[in-house]
N, C-alpha and C. Protein backbone atom coordinates (compact mmCIF):
# COMPACT_ATOMS: atom_id res chain seq x y z
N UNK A 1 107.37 91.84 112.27
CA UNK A 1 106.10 91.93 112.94
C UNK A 1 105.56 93.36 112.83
N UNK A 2 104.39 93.15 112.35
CA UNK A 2 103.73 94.54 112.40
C UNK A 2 104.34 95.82 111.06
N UNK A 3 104.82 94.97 110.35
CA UNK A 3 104.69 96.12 109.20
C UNK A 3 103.94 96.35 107.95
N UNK A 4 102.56 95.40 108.19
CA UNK A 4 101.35 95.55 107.41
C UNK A 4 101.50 94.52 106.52
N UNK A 5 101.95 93.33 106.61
CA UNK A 5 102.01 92.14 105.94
C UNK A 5 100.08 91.86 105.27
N UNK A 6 99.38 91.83 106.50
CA UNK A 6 98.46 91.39 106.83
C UNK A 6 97.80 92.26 106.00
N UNK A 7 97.79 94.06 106.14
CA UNK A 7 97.07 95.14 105.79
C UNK A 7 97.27 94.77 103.96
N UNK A 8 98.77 94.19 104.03
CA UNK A 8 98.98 94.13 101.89
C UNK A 8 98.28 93.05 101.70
N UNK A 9 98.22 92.22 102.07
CA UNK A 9 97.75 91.32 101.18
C UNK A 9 95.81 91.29 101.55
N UNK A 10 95.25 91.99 102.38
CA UNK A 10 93.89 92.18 102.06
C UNK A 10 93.64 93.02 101.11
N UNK A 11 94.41 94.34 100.74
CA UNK A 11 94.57 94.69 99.48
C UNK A 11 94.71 94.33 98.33
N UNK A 12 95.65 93.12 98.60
CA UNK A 12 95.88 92.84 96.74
C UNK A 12 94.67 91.58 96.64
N UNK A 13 94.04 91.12 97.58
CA UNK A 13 92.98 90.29 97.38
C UNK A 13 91.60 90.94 96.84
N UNK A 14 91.43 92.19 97.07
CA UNK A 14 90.32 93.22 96.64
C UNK A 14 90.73 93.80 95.30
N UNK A 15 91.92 93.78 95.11
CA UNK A 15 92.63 94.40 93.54
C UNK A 15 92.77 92.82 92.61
N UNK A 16 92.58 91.37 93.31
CA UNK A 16 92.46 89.95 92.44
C UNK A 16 90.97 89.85 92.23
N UNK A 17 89.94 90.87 92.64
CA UNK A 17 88.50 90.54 92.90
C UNK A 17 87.84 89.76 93.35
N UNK A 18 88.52 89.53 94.36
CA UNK A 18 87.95 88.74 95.66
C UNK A 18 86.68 89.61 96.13
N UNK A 19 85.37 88.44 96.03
CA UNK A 19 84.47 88.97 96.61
C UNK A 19 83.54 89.48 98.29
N UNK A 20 84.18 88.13 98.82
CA UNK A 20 84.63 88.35 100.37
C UNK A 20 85.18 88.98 100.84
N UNK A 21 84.84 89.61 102.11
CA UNK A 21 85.77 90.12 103.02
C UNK A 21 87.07 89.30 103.31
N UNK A 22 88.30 89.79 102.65
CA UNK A 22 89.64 88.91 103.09
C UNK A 22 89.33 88.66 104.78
N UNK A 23 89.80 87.38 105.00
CA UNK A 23 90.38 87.09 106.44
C UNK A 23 90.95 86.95 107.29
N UNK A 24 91.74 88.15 106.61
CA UNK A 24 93.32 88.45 107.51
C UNK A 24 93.72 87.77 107.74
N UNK A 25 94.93 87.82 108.33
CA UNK A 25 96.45 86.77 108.64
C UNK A 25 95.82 85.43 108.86
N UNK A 26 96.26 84.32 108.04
CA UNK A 26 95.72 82.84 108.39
C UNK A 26 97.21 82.15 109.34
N UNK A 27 97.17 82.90 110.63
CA UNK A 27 98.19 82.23 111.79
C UNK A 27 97.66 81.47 112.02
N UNK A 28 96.38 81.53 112.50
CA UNK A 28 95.96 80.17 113.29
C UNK A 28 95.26 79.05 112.63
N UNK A 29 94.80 79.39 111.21
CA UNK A 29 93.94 78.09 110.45
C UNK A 29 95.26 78.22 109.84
N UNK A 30 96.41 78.74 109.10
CA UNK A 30 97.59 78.20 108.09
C UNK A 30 97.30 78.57 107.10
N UNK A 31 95.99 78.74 106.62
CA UNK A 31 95.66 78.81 105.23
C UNK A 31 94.43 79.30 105.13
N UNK A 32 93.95 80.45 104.22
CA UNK A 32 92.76 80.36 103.80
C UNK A 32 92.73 80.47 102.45
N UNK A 33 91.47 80.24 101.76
CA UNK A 33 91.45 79.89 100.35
C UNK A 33 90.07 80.82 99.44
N UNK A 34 90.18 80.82 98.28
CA UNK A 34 89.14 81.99 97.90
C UNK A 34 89.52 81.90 96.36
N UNK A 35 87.87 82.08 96.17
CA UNK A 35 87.75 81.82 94.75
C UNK A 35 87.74 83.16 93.90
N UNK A 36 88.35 83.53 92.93
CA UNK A 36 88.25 84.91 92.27
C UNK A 36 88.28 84.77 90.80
N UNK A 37 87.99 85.73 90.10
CA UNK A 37 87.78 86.23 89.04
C UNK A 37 89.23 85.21 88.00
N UNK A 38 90.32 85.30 88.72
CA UNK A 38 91.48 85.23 87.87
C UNK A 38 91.43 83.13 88.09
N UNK A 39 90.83 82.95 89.27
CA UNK A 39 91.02 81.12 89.95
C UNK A 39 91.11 81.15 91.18
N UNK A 40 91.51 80.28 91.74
CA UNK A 40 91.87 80.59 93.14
C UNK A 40 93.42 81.04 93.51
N UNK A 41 92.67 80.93 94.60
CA UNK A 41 94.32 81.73 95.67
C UNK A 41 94.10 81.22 97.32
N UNK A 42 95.50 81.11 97.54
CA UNK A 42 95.54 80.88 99.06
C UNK A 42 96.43 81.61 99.76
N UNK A 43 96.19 81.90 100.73
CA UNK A 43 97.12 82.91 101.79
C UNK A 43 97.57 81.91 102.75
N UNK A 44 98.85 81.67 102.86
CA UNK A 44 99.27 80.73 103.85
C UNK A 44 100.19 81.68 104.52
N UNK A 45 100.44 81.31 105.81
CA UNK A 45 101.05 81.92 106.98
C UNK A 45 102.04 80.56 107.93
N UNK A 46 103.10 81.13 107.30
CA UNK A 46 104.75 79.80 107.96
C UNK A 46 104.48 79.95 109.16
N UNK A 47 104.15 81.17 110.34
CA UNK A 47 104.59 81.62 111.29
C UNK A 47 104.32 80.23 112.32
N UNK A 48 103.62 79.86 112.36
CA UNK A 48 103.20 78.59 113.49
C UNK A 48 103.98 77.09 113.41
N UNK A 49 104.57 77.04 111.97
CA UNK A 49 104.85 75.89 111.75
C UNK A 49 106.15 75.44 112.24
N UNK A 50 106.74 74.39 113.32
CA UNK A 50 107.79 74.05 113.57
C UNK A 50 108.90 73.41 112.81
N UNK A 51 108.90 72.79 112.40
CA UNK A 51 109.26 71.89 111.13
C UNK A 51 109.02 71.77 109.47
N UNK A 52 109.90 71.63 108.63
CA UNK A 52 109.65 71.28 107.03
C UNK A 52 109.00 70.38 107.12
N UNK A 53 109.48 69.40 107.66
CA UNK A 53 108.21 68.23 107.74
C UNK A 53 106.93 68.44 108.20
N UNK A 54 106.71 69.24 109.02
CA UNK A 54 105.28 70.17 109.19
C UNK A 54 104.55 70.12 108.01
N UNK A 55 105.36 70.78 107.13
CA UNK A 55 104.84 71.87 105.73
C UNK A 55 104.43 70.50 105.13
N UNK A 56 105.33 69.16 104.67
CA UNK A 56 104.36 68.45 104.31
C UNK A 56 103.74 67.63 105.11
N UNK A 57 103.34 67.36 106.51
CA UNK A 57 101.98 66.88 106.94
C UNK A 57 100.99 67.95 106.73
N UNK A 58 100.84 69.14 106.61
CA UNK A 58 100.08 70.18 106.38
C UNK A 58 99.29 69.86 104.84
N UNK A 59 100.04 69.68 104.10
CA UNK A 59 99.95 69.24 102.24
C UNK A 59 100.12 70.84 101.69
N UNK A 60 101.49 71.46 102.30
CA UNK A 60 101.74 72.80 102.18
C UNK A 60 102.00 72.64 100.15
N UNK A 61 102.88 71.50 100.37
CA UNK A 61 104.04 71.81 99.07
C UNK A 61 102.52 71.74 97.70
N UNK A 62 101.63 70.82 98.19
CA UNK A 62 100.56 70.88 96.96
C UNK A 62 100.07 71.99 96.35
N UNK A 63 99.73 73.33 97.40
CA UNK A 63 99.57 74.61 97.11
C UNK A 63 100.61 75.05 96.01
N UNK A 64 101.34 74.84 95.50
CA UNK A 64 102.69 75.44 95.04
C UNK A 64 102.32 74.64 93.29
N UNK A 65 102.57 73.34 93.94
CA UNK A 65 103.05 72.33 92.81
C UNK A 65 101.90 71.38 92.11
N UNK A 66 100.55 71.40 92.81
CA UNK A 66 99.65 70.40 92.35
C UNK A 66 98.37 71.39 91.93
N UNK A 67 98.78 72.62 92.03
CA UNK A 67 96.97 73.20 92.10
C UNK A 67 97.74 74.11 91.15
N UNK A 68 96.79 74.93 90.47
CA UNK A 68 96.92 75.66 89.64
C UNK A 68 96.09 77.10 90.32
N UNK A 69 97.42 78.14 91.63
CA UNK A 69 96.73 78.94 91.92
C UNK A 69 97.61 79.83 92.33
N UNK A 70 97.01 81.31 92.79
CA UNK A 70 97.49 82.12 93.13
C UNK A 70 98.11 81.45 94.71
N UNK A 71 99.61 82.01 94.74
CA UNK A 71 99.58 81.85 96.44
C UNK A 71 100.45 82.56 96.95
N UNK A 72 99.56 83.24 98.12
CA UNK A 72 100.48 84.09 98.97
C UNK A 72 101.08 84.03 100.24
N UNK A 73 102.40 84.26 100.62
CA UNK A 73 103.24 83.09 101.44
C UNK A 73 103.28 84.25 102.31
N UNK A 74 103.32 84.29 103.80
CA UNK A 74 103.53 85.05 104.78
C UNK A 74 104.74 84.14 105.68
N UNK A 75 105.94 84.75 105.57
CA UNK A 75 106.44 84.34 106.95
C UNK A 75 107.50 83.02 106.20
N UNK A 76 107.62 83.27 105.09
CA UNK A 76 107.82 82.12 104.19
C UNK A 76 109.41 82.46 104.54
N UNK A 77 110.17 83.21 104.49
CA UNK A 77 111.46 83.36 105.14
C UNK A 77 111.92 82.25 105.80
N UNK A 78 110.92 81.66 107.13
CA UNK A 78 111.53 81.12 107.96
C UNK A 78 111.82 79.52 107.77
N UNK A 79 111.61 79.23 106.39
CA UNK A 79 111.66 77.97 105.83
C UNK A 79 112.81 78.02 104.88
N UNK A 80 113.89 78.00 105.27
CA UNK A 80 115.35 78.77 104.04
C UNK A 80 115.11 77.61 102.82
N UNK A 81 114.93 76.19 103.08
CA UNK A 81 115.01 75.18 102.16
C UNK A 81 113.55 75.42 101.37
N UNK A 82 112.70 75.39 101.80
CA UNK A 82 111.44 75.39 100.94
C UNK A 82 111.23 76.88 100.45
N UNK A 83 111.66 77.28 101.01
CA UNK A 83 111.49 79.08 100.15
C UNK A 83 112.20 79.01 99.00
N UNK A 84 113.51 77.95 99.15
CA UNK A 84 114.68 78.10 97.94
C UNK A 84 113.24 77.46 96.43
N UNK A 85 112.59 76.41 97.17
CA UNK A 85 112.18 75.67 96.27
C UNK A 85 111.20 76.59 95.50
N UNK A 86 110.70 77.20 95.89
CA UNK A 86 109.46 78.38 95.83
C UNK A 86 109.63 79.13 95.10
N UNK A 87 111.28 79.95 95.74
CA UNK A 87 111.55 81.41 94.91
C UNK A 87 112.25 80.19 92.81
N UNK A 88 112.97 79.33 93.66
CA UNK A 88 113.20 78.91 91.92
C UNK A 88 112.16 77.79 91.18
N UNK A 89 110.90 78.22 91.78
CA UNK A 89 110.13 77.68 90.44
C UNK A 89 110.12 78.61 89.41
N UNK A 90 111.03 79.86 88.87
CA UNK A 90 110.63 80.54 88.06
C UNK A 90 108.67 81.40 88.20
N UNK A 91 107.77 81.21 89.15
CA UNK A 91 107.17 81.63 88.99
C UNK A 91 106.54 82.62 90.06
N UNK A 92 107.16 82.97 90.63
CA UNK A 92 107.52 83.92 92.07
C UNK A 92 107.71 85.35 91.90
N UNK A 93 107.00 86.13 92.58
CA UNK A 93 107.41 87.28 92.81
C UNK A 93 107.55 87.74 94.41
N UNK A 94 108.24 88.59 94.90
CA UNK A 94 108.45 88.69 96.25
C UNK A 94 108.30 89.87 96.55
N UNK A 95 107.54 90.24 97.85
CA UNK A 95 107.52 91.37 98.47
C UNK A 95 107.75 91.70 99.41
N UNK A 96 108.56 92.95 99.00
CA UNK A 96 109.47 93.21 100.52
C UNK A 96 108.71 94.25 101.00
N UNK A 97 108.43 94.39 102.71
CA UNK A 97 108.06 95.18 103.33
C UNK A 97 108.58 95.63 104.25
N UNK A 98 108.97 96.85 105.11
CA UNK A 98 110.19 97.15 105.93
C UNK A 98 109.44 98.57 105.87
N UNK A 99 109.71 98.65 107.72
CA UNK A 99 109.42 100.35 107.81
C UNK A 99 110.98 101.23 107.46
N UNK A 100 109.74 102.46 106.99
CA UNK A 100 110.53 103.34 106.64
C UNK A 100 111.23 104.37 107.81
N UNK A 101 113.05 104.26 107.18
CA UNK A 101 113.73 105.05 108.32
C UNK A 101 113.26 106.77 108.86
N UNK A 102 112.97 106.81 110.00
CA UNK A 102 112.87 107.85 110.15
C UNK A 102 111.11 108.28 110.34
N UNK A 103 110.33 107.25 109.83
CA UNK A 103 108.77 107.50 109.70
C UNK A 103 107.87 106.23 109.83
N UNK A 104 107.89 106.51 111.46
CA UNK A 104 107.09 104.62 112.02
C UNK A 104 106.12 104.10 111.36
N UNK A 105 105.02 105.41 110.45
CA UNK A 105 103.81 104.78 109.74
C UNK A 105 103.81 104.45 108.15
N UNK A 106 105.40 105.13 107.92
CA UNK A 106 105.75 104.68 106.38
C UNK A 106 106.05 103.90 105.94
N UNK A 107 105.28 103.21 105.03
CA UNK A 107 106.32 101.53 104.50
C UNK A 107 107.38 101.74 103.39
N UNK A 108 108.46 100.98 102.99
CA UNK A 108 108.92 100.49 102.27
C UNK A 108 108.78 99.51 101.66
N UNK A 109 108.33 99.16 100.45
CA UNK A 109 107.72 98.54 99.35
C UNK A 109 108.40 97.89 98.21
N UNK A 110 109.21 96.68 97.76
CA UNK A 110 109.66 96.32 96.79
C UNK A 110 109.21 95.33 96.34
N UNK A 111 108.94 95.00 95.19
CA UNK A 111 108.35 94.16 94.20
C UNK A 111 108.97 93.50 93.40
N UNK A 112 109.85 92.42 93.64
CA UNK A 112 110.65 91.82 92.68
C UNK A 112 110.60 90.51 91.54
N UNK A 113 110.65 90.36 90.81
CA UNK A 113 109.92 89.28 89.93
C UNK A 113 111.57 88.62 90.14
N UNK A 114 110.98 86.80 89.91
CA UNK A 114 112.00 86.04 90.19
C UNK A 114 111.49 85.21 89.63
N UNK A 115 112.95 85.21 88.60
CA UNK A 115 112.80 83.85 87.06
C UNK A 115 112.06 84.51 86.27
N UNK A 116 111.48 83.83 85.66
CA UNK A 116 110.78 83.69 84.50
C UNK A 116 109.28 83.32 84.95
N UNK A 117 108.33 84.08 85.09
CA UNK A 117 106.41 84.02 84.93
C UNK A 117 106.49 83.45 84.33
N UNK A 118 105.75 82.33 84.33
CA UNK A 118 104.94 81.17 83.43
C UNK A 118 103.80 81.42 83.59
C-alpha cells in the first residue's frame, strides 16, 4: 500500500500515448480501459475481489486470453493460481515496487521479463 503503484502506471500510460487523463487506481470500477496509439489497454485492480471465481464472473480471464491488449494487473499477487496462469503465458513482464531502505520517498524499481514476448 502506498508505494506508487497507482503514480507508475499513470506514467507508463502517458509513455503508451494515452490521450486521456489516466484514471488512477481502478479499485472501485476493477477496470478501466483506453484506447492508444499501440491498441488498447486495461488497468485492472485484484484488490476488491473475493474469490477466483469472482475473476471469472467479472470476465477478468478474457482481458488476458480473448482480446488482443495491453494489460496492467494491480494487486494481481493476491490471486496465487491465476497470477501462475498470467506470469506463464510467456507474455508478461512484472514490476516490482518496494520502498527504498532507509528513504520513505525512494522507490525501488525492477522490471523483469517472463518467458518469452510474443
Amino acid at each position: 500500500m502506498g508505494v506508487g503503484k497507482t503514480t507508475f502506471v499513470r506514467s507508463l500510460l502517458i509513455g503508451l500515448g494515452i490521450d486521456q487523463p489516466p484514471e488512477g487506481s481502478p479499485t472501485f470500477a476493477i477496470a478501466h480501459e483506453y484506447q492508444g496509439p499501440m491498441g488498447e489497454i486495461a488497468h485492472i485492480d485484484y484488490f476488491r475481489f473475493k474469490s477466483e471465481a469472482e475473476l471469472d464472473d467479472a470476465g477478468i480471464p478474457s482481458y488476458y486470453w480473448e482480446r488482443k491488449m495491453i494489460v496492467i494487473s494491480e494487486w494481481l499477487c493476491s490471486w496465487p493460481t491465476f497470477r501462475e496462469k498470467v506470469l506463464n503465458s510467456g507474455r508478461s513482464v512484472q514490476v516490482q515496487l518496494e520502498f527504498q531502505d532507509n528513504h520513505p520517498i525512494e522507490r525501488q524499481i525492477k522490471i523483469m521479463q517472463l518467458g518469452r514476448h510474443q
